[in-house]
C-alpha atoms as a PDB file:
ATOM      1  CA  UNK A   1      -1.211 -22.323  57.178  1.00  0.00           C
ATOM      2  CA  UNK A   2       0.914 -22.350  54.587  1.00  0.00           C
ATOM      3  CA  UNK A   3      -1.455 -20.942  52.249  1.00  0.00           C
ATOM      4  CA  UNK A   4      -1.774 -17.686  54.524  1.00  0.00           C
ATOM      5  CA  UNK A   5       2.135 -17.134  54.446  1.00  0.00           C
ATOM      6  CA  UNK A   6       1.973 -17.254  50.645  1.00  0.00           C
ATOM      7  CA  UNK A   7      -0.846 -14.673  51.058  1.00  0.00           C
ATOM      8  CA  UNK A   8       1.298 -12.195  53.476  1.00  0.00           C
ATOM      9  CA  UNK A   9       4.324 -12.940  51.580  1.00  0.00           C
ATOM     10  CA  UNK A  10       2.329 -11.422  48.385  1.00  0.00           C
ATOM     11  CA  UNK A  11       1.258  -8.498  49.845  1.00  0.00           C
ATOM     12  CA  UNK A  12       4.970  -7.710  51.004  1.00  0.00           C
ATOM     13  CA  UNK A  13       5.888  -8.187  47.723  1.00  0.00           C
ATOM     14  CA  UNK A  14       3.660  -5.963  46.778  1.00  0.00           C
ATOM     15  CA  UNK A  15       4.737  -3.264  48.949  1.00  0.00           C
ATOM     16  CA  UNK A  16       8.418  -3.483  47.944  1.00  0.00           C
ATOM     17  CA  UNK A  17       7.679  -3.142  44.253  1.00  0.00           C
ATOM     18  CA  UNK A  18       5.292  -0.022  44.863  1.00  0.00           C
ATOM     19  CA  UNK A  19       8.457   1.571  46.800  1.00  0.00           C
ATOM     20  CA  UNK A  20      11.222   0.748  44.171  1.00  0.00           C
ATOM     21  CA  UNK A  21       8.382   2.658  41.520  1.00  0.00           C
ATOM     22  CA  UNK A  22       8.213   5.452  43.410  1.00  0.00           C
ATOM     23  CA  UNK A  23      12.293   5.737  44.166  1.00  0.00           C
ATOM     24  CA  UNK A  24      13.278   5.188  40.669  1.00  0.00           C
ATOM     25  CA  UNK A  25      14.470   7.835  38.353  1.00  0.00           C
ATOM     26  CA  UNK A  26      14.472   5.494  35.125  1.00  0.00           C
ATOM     27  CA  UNK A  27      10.745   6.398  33.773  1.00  0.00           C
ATOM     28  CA  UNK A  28      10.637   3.402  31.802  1.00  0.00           C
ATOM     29  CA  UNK A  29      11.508   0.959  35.254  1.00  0.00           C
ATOM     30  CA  UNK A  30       8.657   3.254  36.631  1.00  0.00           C
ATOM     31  CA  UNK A  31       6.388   2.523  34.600  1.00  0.00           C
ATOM     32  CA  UNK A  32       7.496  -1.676  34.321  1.00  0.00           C
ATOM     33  CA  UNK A  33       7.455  -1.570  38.174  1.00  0.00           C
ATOM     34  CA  UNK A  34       3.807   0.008  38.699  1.00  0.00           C
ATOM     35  CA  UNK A  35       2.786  -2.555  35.591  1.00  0.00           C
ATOM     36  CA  UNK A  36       3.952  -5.517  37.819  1.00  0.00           C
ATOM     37  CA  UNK A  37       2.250  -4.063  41.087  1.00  0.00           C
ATOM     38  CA  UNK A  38      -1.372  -3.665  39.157  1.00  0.00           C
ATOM     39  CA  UNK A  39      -0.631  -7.724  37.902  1.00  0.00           C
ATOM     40  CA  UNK A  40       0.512  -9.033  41.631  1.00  0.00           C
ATOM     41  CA  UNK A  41      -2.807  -6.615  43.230  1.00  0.00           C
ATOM     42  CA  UNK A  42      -5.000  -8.432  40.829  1.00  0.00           C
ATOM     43  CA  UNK A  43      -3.886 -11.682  42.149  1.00  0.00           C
ATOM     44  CA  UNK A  44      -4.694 -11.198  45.549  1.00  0.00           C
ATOM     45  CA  UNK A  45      -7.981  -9.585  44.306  1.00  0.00           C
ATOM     46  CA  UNK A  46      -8.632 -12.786  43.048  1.00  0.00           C
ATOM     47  CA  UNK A  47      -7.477 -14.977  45.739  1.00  0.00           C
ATOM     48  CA  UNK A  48      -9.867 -16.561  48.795  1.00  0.00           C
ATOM     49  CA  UNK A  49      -8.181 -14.223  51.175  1.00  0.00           C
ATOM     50  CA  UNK A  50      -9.140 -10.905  49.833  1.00  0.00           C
ATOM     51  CA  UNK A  51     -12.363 -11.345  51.382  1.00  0.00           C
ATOM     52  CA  UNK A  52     -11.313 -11.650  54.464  1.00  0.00           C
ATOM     53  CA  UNK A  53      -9.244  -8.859  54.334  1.00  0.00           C
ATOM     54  CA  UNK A  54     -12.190  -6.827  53.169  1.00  0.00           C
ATOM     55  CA  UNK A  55     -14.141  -7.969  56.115  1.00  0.00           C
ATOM     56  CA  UNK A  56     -11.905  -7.148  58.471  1.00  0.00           C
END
């Protein structure tokens, strides 16, 4: 169990970076913001729950 609420927690995470790129004026935080939502979306690419997430 608590290796699913790491998983959710992640993909929250996620989401909250990918709105504070899009609200941003700064072009350089922008661009450091998507940078660090591509890195966290690769984790959970790689992680045993993105298949079941696929499947479902």
């Amino acid at each position: 169990m608590p290796e699913d609420y790491d998983w959710k927690e992640r993909r929250d995470q996620v989401e909250r970076y990918r709105i504070l790129a899009q609200e941003t004026t700064d072009p350089i935080a922008a661009r450091l913001l998507r940078d660090i939502v591509l890195d966290l979306e690769a984790e959970l690419k790689g992680s045993p729950q993105s298949g079941a997430l696929d499947a479902a």
